[in-house]
Protein backbone atom coordinates (compact mmCIF):
# COMPACT_ATOMS: atom_id res chain seq x y z
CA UNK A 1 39.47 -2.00 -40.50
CA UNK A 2 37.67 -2.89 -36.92
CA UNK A 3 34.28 -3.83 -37.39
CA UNK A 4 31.56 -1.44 -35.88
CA UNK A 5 30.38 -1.98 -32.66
CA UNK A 6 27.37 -2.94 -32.12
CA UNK A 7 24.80 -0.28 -30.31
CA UNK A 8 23.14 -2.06 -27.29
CA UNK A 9 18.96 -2.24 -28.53
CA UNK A 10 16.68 0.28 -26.42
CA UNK A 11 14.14 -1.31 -25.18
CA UNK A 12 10.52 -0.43 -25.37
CA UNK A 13 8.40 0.95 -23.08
CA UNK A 14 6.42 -1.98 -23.17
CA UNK A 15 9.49 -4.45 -22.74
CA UNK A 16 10.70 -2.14 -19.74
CA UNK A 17 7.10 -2.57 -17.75
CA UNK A 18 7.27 -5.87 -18.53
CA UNK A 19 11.22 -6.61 -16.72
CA UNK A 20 9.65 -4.05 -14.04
CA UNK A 21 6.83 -6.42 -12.94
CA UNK A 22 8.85 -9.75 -13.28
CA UNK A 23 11.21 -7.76 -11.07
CA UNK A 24 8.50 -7.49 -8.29
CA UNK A 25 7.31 -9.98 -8.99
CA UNK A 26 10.35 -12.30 -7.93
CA UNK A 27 10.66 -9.69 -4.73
CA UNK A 28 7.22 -10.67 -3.67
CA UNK A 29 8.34 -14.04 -3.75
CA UNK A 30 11.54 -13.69 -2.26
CA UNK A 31 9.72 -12.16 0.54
CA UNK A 32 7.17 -14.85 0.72
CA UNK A 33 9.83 -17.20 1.15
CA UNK A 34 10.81 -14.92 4.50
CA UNK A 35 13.85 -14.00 3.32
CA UNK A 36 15.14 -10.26 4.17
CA UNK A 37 14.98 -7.76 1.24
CA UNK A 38 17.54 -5.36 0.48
CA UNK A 39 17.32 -0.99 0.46
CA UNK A 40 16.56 -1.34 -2.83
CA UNK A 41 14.35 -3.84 -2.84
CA UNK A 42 12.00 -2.55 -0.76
CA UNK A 43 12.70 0.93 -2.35
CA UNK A 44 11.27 -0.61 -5.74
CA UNK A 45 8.29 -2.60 -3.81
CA UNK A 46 7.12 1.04 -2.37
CA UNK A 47 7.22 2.86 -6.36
CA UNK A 48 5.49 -0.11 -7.48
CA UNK A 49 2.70 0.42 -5.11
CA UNK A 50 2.57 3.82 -4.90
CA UNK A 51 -0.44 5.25 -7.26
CA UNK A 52 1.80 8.34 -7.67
CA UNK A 53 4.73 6.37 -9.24
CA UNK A 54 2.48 4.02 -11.04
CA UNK A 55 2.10 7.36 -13.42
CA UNK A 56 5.43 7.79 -13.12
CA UNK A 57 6.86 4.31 -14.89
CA UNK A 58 6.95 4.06 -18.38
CA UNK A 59 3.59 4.16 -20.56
CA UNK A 60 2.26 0.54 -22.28
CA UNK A 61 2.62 0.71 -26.22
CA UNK A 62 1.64 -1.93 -28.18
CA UNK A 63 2.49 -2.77 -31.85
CA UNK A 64 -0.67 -4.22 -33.44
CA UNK A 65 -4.45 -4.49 -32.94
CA UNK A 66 -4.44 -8.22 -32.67
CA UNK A 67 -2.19 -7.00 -29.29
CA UNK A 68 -5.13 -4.47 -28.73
CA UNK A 69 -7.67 -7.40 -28.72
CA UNK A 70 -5.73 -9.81 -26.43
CA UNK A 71 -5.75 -7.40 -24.04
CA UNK A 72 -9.17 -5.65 -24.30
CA UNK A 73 -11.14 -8.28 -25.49
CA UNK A 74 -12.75 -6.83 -28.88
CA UNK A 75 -11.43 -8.40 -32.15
CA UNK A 76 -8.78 -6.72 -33.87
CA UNK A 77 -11.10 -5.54 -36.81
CA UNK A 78 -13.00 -3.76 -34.30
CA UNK A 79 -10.21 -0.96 -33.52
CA UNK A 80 -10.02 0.62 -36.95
CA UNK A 81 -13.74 0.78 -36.75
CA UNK A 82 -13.93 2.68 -33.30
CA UNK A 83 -11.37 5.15 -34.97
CA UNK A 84 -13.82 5.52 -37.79
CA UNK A 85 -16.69 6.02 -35.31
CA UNK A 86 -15.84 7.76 -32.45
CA UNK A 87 -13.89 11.00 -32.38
CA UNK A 88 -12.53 10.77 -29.13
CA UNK A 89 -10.29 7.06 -29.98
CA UNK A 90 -7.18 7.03 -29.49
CA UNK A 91 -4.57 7.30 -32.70
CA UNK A 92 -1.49 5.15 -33.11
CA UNK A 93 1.58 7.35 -33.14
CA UNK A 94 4.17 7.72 -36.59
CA UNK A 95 5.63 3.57 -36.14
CA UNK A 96 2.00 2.47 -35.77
CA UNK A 97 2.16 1.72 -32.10
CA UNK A 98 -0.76 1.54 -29.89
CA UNK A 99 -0.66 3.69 -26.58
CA UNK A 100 -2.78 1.15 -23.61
CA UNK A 101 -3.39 3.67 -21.41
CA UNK A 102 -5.00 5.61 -23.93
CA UNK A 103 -7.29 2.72 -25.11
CA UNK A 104 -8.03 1.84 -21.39
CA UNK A 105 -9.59 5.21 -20.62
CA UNK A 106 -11.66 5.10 -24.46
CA UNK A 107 -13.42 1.59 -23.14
CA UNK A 108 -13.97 3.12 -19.70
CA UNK A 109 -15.73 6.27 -21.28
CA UNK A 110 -17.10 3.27 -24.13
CA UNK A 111 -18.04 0.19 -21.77
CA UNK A 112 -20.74 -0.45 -23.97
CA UNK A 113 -18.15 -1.44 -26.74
CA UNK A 114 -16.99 -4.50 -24.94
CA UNK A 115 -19.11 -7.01 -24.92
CA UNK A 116 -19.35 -9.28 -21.65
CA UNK A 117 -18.14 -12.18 -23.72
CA UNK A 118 -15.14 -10.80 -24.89
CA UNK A 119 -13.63 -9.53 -21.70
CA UNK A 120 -11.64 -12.37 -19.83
CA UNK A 121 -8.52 -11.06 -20.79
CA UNK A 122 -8.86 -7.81 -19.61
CA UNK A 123 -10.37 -9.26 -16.48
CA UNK A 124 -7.50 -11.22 -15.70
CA UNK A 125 -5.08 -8.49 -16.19
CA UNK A 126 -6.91 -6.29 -13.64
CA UNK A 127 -6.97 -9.56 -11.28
CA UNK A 128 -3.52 -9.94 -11.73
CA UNK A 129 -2.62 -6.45 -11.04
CA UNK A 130 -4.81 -6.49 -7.72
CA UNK A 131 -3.36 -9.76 -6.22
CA UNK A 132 0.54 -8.38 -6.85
CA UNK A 133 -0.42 -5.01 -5.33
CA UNK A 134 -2.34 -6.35 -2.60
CA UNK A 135 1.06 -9.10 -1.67
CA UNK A 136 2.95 -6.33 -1.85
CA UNK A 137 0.82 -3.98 0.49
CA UNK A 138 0.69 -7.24 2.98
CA UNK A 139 4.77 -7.09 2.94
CA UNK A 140 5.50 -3.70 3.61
CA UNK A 141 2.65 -4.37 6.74
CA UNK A 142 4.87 -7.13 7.64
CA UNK A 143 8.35 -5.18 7.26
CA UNK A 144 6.94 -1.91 9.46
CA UNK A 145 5.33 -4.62 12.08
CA UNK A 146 9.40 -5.99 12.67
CA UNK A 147 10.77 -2.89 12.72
CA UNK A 148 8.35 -2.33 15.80
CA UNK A 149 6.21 0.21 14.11
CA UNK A 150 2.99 -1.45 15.13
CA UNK A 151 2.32 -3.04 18.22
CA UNK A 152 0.62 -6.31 18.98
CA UNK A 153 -3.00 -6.04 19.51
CA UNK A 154 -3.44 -8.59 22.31
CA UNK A 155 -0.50 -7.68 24.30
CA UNK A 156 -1.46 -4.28 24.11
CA UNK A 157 -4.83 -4.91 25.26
CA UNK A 158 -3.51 -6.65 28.15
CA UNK A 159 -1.03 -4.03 29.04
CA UNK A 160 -4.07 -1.49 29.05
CA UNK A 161 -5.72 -3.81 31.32
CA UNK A 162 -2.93 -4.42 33.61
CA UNK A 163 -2.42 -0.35 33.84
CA UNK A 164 -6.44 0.10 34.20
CA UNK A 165 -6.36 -2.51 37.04
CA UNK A 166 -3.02 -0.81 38.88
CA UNK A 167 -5.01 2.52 38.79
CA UNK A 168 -8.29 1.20 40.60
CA UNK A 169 -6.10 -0.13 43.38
CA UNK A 170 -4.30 2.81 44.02
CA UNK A 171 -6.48 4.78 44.15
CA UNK A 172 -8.96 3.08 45.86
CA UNK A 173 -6.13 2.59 48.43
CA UNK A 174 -5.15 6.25 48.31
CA UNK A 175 -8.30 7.56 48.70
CA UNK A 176 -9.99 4.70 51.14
CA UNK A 177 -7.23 4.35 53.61
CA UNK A 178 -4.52 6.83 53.55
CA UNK A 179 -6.54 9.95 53.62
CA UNK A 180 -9.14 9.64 55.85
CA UNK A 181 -6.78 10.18 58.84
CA UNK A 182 -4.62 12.68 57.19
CA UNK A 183 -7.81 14.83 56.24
CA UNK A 184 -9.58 14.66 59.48
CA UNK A 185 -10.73 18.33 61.12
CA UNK A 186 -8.07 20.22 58.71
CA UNK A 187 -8.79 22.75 57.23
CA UNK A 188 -9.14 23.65 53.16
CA UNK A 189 -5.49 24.44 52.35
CA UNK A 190 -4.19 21.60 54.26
CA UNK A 191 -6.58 19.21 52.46
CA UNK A 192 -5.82 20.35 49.38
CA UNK A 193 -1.77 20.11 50.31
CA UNK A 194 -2.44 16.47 50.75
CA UNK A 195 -4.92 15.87 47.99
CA UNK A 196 -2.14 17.57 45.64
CA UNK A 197 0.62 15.09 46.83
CA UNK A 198 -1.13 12.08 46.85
CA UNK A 199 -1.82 12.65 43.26
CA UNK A 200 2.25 13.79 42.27
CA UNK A 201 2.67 10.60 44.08
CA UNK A 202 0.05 8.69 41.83
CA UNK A 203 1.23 10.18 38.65
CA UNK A 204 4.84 8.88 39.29
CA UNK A 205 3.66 5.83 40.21
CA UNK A 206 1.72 5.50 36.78
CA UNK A 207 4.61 6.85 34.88
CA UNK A 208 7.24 4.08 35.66
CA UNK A 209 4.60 1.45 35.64
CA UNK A 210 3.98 2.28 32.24
């Protein structure tokens, strides 16, 4: 009789956030590194920083207090005793896991119930979470810039300049030299005739300068 096969483990939510960041992780640093990042790569850099998607991955679930505690700060003794003493804590579901999220929003509505002292952890995690988002916001920057989505600063500047400079002279020019003779004793609808193709001619001028 052949043996039974083995079902492939599901993995937890936790586990899954946790192979989701090392993924970015190592994309962040494959990009540091200035090396070119595939569709998909850059497809999972933009869900990881979008706040909409952030919902979207799977929630954190923890297994014991003691894992409530390394990330919160509080000793694990403490949690039963929040249950106990404020309506509004959060309750483990039917295997005894712990829902993050859940406990995350309880301290922010609760900050009085971590003490300064005990918060390192938690501090670090936010830290953490900041410096990977903010790499990753720098590399998408960096991506749109060489696909020629932004445009130099200084250059542009001096291409303004250039342009500002080109229209000063020609129409000083226009308007100094060239018209003075061509608008002597005529009459309104002949000045204006002139006026109106001295400034077609301009605005061509302008148009394949630019």
């Amino acid at each position: 009789m052949a043996a039974a096969r083995e079902k492939p483990r599901i993995l937890s939510a936790q586990e899954a956030e946790k192979i989701l960041q090392k993924n970015v992780a190592n994309i962040v640093k494959k990009a540091a590194a200035g090396k070119t990042l595939t569709a998909r790569e850059q497809s999972l850099i933009a869900s990881f920083q979008s706040p909409a998607a952030a919902t979207s991955r799977p929630a954190e679930w923890v297994s014991s207090y003691e894992a409530l505690g390394t990330i919160f700060g509080p000793h694990r003794a403490s949690f039963p005793r929040f249950r106990k003493q404020f309506p509004d804590a959060p309750k483990p579901r039917a295997n005894g896991d712990h829902h993050v999220p859940a406990w995350r929003k309880f301290f922010e509505a609760h900050p009085e119930l971590l003490d300064k002292s005990e918060t390192p952890a938690l501090d670090a995690l936010r830290l953490k979470d900041e410096k990977l988002r903010e790499q990753i916001r720098r590399i998408k920057f960096e991506n749109e810039v060489r696909e020629g989505q932004f445009l130099p600063r200084d250059k542009t500047l001096a291409q303004i300049k250039d342009l500002a400079e080109l229209l000063k002279s020609k129409l000083r020019s226009a308007l100094e030299d060239e018209l003075p003779p061509l608008l002597q004793n005529q009459p309104a609808a002949i000045i204006r005739t002139h006026m109106k193709e001295l400034v077609d001619r301009l605005c061509k001028e302008f148009s394949a300068a630019a």
